[in-house]
PDB file of N, CA and C in Angstrom:
ATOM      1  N   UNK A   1     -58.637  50.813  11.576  1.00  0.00           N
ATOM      2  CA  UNK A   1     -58.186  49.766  10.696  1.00  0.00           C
ATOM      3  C   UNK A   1     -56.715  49.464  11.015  1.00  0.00           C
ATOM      4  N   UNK A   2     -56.594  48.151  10.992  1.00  0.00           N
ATOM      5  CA  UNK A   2     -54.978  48.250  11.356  1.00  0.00           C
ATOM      6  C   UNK A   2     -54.190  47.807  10.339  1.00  0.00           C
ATOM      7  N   UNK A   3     -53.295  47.852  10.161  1.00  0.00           N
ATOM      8  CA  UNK A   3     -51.969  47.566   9.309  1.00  0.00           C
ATOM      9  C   UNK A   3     -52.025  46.198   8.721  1.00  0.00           C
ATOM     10  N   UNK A   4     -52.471  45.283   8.833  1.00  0.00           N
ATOM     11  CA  UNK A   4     -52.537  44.058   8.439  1.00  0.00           C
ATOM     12  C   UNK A   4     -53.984  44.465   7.563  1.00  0.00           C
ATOM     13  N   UNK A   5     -54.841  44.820   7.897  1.00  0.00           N
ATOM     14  CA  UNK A   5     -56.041  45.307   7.147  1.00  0.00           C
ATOM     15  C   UNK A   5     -56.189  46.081   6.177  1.00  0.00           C
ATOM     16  N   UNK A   6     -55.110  46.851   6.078  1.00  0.00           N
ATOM     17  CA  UNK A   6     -54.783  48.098   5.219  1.00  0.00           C
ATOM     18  C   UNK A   6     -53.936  47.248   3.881  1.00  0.00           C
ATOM     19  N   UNK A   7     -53.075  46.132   4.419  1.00  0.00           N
ATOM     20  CA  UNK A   7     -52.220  45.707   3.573  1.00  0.00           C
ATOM     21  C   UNK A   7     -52.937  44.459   2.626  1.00  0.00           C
ATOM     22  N   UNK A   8     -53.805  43.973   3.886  1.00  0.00           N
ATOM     23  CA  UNK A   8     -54.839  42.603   2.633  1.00  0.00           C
ATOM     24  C   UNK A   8     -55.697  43.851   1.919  1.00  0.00           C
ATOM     25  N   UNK A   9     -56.266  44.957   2.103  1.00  0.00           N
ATOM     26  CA  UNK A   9     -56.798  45.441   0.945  1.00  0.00           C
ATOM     27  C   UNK A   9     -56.237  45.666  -0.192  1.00  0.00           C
ATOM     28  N   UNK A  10     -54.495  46.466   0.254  1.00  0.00           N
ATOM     29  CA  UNK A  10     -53.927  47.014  -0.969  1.00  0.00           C
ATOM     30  C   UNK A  10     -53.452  45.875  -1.959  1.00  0.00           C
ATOM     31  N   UNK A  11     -53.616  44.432  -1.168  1.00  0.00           N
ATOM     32  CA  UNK A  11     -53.237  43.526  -2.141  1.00  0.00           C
ATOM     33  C   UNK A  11     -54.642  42.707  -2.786  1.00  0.00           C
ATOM     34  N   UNK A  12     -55.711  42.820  -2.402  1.00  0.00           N
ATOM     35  CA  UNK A  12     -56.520  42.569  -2.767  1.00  0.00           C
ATOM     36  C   UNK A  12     -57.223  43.615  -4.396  1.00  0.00           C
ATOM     37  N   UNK A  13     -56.757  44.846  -3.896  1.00  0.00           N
ATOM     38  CA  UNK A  13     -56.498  45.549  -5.014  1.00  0.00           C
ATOM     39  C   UNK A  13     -55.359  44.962  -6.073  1.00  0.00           C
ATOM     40  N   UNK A  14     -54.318  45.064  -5.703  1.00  0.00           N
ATOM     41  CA  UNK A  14     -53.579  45.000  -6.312  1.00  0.00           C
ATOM     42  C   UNK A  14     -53.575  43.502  -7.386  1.00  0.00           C
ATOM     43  N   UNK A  15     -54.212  42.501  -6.684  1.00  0.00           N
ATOM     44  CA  UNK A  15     -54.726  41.424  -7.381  1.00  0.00           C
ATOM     45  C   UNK A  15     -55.870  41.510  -8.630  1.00  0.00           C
ATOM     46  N   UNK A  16     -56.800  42.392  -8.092  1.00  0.00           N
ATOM     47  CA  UNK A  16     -58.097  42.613  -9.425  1.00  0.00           C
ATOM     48  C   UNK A  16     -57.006  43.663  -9.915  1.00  0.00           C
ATOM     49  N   UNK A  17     -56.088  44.242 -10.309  1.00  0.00           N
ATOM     50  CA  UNK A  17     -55.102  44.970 -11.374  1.00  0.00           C
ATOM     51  C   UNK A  17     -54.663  43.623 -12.352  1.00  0.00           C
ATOM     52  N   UNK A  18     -53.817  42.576 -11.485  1.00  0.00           N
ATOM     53  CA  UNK A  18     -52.544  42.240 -11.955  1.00  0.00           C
ATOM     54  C   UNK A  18     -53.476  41.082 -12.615  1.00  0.00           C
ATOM     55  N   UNK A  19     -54.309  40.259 -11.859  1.00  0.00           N
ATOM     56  CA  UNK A  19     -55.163  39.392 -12.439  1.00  0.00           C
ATOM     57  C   UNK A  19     -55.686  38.771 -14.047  1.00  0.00           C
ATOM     58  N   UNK A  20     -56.216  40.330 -14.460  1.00  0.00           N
ATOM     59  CA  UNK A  20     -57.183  40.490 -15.714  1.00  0.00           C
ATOM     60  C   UNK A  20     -55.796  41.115 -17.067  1.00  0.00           C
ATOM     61  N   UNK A  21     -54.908  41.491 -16.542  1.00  0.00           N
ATOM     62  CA  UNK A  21     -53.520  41.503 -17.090  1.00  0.00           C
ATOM     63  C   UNK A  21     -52.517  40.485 -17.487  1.00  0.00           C
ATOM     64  N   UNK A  22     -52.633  39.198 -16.354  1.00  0.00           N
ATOM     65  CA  UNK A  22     -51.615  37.792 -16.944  1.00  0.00           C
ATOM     66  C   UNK A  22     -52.810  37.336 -17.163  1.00  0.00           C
ATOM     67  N   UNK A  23     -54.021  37.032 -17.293  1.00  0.00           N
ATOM     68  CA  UNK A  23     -54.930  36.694 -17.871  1.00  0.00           C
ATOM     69  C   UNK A  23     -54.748  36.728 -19.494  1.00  0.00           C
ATOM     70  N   UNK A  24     -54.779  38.134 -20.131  1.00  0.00           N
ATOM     71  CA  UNK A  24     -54.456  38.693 -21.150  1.00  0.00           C
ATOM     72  C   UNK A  24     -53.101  37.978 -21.698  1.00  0.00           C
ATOM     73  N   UNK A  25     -51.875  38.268 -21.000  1.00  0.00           N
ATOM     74  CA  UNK A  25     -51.045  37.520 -21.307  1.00  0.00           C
ATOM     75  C   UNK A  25     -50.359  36.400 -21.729  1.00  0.00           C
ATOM     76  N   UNK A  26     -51.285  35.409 -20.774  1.00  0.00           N
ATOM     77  CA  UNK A  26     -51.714  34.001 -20.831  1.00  0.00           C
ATOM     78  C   UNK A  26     -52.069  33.983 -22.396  1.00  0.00           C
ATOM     79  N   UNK A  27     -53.239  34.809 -22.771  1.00  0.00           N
ATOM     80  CA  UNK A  27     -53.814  34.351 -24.068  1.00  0.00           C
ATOM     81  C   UNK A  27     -53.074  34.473 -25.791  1.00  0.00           C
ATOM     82  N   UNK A  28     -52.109  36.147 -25.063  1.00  0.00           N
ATOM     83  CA  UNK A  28     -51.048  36.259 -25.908  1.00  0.00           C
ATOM     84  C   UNK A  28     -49.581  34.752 -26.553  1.00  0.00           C
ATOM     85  N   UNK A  29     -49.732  34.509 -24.612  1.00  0.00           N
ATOM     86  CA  UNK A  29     -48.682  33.329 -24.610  1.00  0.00           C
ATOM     87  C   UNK A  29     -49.165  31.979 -25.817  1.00  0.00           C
ATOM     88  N   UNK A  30     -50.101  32.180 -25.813  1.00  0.00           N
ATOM     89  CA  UNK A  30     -51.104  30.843 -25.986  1.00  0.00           C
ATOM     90  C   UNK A  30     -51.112  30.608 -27.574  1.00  0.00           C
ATOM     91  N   UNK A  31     -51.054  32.006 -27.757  1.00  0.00           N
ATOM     92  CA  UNK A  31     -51.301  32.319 -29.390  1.00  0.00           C
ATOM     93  C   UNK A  31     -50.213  32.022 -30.106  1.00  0.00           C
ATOM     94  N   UNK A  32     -48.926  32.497 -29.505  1.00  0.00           N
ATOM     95  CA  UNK A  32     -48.226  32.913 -30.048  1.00  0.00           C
ATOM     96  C   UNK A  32     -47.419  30.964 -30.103  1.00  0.00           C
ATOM     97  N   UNK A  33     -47.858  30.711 -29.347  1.00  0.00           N
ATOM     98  CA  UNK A  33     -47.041  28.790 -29.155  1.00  0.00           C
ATOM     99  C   UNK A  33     -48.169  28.131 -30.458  1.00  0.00           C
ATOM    100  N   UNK A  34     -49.088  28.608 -30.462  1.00  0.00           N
ATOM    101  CA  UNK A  34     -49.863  28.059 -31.559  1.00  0.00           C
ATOM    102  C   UNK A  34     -49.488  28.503 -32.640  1.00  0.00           C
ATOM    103  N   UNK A  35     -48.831  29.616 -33.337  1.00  0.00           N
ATOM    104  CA  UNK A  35     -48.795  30.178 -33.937  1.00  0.00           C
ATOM    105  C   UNK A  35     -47.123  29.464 -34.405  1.00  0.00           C
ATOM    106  N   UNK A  36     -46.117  29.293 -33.529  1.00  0.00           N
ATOM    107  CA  UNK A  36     -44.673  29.065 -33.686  1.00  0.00           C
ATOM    108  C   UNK A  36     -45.185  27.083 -33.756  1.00  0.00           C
ATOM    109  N   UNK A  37     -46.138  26.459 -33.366  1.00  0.00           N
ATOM    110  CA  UNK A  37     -45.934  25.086 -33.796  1.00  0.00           C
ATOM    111  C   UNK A  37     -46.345  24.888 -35.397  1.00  0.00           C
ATOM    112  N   UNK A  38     -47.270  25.706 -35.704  1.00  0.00           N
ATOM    113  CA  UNK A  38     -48.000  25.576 -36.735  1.00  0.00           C
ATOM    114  C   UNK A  38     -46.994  26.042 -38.130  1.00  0.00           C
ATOM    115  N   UNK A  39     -46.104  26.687 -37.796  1.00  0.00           N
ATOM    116  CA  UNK A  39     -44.936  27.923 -38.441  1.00  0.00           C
ATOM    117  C   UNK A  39     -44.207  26.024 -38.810  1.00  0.00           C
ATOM    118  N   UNK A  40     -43.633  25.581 -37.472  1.00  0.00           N
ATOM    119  CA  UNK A  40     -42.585  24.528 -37.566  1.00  0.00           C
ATOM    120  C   UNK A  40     -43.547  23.586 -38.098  1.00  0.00           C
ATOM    121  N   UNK A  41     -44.203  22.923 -38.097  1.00  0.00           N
ATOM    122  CA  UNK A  41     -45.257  22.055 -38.909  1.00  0.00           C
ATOM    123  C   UNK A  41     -44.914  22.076 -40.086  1.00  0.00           C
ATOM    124  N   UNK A  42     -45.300  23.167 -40.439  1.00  0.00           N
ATOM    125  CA  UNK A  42     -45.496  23.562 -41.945  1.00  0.00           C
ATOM    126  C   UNK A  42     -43.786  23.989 -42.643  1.00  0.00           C
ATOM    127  N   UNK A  43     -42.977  24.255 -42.020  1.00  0.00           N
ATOM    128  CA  UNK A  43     -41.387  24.488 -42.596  1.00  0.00           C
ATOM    129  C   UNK A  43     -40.430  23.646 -41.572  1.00  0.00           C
ATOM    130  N   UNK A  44     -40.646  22.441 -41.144  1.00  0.00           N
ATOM    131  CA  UNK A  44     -39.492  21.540 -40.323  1.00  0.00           C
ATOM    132  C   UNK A  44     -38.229  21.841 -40.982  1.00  0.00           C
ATOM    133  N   UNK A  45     -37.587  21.799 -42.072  1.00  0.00           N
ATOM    134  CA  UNK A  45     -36.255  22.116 -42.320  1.00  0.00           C
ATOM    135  C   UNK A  45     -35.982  23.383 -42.319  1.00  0.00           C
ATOM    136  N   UNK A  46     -36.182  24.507 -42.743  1.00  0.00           N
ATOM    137  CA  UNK A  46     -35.706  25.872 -42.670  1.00  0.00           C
ATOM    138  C   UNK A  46     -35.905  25.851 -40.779  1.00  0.00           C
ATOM    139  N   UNK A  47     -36.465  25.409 -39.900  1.00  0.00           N
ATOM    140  CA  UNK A  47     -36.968  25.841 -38.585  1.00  0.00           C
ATOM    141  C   UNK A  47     -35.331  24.934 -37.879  1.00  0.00           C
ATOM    142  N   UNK A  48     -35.497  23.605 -38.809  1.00  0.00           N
ATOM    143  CA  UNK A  48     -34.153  22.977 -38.148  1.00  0.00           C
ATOM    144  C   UNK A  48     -31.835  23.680 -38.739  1.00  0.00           C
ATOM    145  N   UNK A  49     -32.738  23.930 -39.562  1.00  0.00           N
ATOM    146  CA  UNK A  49     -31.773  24.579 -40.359  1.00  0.00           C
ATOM    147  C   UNK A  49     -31.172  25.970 -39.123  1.00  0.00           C
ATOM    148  N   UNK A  50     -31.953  26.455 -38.947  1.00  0.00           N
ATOM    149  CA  UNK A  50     -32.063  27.630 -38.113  1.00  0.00           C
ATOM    150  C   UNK A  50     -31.952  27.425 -36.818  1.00  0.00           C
ATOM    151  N   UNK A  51     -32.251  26.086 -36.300  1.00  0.00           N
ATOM    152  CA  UNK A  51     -31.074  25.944 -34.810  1.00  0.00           C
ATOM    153  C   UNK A  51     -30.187  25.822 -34.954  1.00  0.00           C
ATOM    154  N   UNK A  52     -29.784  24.877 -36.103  1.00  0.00           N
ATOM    155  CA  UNK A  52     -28.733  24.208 -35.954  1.00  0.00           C
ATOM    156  C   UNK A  52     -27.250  25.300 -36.436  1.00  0.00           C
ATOM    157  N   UNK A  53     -28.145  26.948 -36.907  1.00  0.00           N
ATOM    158  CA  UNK A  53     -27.318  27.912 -37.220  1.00  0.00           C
ATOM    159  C   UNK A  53     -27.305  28.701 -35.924  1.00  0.00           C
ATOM    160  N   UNK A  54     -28.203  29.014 -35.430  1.00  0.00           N
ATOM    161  CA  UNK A  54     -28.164  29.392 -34.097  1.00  0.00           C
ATOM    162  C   UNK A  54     -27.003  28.681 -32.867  1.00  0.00           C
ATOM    163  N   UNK A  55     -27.187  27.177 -32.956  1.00  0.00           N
ATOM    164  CA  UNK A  55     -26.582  26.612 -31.883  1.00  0.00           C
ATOM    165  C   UNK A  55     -24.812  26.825 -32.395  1.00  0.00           C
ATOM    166  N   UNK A  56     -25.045  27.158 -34.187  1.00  0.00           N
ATOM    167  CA  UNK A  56     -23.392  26.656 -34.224  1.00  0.00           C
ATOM    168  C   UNK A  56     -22.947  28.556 -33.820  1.00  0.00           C
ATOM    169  N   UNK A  57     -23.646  29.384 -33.505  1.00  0.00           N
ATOM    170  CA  UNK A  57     -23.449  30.964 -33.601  1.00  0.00           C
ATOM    171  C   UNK A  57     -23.059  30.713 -31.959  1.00  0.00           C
ATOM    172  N   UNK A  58     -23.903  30.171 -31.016  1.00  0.00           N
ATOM    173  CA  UNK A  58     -23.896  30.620 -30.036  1.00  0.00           C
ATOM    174  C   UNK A  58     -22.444  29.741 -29.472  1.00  0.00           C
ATOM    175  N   UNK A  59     -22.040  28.723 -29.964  1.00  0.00           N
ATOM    176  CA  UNK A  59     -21.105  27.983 -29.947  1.00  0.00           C
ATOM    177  C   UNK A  59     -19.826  28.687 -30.168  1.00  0.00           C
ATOM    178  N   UNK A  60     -19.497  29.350 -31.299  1.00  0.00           N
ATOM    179  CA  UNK A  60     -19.015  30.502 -31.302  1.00  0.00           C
ATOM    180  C   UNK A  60     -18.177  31.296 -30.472  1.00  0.00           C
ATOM    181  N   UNK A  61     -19.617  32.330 -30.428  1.00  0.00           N
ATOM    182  CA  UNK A  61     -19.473  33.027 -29.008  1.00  0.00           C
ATOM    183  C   UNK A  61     -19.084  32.804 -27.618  1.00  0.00           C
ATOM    184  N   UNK A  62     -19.523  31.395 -26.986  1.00  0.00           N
ATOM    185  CA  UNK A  62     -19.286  31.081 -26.113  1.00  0.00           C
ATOM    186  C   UNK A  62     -17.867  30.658 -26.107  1.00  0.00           C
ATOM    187  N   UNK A  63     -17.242  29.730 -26.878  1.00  0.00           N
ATOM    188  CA  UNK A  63     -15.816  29.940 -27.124  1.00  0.00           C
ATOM    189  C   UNK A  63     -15.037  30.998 -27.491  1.00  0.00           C
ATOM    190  N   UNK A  64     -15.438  31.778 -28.027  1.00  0.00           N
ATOM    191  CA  UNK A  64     -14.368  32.994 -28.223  1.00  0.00           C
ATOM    192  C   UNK A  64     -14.414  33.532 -26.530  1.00  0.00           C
ATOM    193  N   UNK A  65     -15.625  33.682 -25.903  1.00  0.00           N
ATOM    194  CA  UNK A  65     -15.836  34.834 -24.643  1.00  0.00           C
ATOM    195  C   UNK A  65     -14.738  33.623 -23.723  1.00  0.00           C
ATOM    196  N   UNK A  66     -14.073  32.883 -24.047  1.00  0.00           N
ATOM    197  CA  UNK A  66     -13.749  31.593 -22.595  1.00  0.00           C
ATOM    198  C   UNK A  66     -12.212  31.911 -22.851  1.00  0.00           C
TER     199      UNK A  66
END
């Protein structure tokens, strides 16, 4: 077997690992965006309230660190 043969297996392995894992992930991702539109839907001001405290925090920071 040579070296090029050895290496499409270990990645062929390494694909049925990583595969069925961002698969999973994917579905986590999926949930969780459904889950944060449905959140802002249902509370638009506390959600805007809360950037607009965020953006003035990070604003802040970024000026003090300059």
């Amino acid at each position: 077997m040579t070296t090029t043969e050895r290496m499409e297996r270990q990645l062929r392995r390494l694909g049925g690992q990583v595969g069925p894992r961002l698969q999973g992930l994917e579905k986590q991702l999926r949930s969780a965006d459904r889950d944060a539109r449905h959140f802002i839907r249902e509370r638009p001001m506390s959600c805007l309230l809360g950037a607009v405290a965020a953006g003035f925090l990070v604003g802040r920071l970024v000026r003090a660190g300059s």
